[in-house]
N, C-alpha and C. Protein backbone atom coordinates (compact mmCIF):
# COMPACT_ATOMS: atom_id res chain seq x y z
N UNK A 1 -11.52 -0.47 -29.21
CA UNK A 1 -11.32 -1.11 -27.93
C UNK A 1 -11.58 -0.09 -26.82
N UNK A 2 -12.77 -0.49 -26.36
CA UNK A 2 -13.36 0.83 -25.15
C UNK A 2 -12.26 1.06 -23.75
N UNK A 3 -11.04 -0.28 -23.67
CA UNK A 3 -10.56 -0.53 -22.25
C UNK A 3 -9.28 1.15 -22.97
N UNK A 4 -9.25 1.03 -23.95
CA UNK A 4 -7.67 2.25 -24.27
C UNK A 4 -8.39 3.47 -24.35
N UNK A 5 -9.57 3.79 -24.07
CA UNK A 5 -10.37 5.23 -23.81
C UNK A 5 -9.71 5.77 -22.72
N UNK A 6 -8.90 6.45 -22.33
CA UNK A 6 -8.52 7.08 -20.99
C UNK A 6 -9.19 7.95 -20.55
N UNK A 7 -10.42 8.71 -21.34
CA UNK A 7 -11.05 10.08 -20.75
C UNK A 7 -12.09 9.25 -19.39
N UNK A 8 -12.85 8.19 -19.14
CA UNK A 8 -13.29 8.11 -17.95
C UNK A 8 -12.92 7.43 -16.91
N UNK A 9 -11.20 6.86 -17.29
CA UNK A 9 -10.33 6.41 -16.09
C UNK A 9 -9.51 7.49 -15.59
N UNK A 10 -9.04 8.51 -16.51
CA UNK A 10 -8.07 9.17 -16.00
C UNK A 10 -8.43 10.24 -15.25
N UNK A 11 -9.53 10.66 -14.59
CA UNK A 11 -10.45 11.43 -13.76
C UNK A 11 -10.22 10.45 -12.22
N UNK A 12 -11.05 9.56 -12.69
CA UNK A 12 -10.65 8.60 -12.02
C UNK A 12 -9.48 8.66 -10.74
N UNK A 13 -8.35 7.94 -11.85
CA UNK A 13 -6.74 8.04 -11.33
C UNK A 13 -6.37 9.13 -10.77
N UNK A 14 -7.10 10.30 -11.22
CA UNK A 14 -6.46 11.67 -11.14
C UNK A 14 -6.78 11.98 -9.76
N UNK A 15 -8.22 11.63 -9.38
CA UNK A 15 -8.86 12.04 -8.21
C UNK A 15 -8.45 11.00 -6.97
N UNK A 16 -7.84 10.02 -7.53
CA UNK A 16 -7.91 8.88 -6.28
C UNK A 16 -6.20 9.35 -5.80
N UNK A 17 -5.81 10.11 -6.83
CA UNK A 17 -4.04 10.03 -6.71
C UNK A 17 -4.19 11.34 -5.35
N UNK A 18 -4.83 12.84 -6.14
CA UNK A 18 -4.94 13.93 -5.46
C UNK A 18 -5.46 13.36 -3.76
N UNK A 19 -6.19 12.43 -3.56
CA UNK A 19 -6.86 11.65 -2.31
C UNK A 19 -5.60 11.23 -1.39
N UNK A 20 -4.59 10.53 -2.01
CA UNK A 20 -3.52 9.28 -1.43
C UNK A 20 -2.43 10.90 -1.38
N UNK A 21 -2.02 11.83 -1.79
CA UNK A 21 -1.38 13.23 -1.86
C UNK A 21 -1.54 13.83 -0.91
N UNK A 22 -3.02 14.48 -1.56
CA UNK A 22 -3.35 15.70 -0.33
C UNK A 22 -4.04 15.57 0.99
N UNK A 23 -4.88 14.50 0.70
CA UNK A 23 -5.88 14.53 2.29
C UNK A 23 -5.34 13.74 3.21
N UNK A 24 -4.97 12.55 2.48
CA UNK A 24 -4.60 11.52 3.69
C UNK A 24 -3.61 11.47 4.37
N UNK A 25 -2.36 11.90 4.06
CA UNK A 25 -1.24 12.41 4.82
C UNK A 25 -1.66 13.47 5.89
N UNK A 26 -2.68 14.43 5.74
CA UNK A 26 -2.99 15.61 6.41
C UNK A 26 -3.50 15.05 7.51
N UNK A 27 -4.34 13.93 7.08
CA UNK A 27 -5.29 13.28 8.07
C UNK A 27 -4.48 12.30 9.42
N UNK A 28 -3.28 11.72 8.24
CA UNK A 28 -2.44 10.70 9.66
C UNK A 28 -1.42 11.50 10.23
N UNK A 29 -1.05 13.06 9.35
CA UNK A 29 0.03 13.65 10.39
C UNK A 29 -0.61 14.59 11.32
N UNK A 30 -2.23 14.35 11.45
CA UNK A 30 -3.12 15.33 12.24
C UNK A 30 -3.02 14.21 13.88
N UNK A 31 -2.63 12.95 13.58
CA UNK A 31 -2.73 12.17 14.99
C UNK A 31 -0.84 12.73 16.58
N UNK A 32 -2.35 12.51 17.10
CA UNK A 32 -1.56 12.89 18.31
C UNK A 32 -0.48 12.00 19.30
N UNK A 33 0.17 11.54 19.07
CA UNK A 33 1.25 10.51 20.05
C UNK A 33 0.84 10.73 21.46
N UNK A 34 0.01 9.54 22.36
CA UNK A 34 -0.33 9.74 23.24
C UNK A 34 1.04 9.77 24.67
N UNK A 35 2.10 9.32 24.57
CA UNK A 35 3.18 8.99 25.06
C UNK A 35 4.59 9.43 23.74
N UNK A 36 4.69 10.54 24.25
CA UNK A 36 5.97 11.16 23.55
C UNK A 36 8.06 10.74 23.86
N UNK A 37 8.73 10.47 23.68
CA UNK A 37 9.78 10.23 23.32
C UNK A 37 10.31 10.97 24.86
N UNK A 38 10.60 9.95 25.73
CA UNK A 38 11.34 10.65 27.20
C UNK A 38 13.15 10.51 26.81
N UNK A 39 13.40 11.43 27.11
CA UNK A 39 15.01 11.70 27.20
C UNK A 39 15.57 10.78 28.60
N UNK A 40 17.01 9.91 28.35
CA UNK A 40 17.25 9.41 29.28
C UNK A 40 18.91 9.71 29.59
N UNK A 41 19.94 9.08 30.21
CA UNK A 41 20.69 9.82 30.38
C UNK A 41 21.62 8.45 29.71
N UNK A 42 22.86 7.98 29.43
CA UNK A 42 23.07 6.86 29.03
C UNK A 42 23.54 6.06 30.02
N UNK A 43 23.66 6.22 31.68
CA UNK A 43 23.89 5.54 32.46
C UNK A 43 22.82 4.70 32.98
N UNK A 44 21.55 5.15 32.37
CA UNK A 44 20.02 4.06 33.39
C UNK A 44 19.85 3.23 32.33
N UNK A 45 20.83 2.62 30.93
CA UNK A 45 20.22 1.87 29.96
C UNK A 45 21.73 0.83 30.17
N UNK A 46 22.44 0.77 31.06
CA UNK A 46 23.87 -0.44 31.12
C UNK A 46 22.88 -1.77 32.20
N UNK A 47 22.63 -2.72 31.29
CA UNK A 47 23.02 -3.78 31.84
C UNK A 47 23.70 -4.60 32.18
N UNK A 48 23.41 -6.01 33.12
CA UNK A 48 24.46 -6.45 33.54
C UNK A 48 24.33 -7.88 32.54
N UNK A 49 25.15 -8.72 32.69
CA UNK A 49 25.26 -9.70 32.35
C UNK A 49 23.82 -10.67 32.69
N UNK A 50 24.05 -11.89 32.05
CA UNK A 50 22.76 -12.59 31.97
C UNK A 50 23.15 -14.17 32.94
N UNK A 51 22.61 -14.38 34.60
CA UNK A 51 22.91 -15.64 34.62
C UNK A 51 22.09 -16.83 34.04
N UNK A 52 22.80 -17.67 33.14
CA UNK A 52 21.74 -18.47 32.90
C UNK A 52 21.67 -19.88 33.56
N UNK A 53 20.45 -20.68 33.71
CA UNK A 53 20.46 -21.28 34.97
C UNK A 53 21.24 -22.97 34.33
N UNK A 54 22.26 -23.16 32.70
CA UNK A 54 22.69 -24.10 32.37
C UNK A 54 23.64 -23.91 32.44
């Protein structure tokens, strides 16, 4: 049964795994946040109540 041969899948697997590991993480933690995380103070985030018009 040629499908239980593992010698030309497991190259394969091996190389697609080392891919999803090493490069591609490198690649999405290489992006830049164009708008970074502003500090606020906790008094400019109190709202007020909601009138509703029923």
């Amino acid at each position: 049964m040629p499908q239980l041969n593992p010698d030309p899948w497991f190259f394969t697997l091996s190389l697609s795994w080392m891919a999803f590991l090493i490069i591609i993480p490198t690649k999405i933690l290489a992006y830049i946040q164009p708008n970074g995380p502003a500090l606020m103070d906790a008094n400019s985030h109190k709202f007020g109540t909601w009138n509703w018009p029923w």
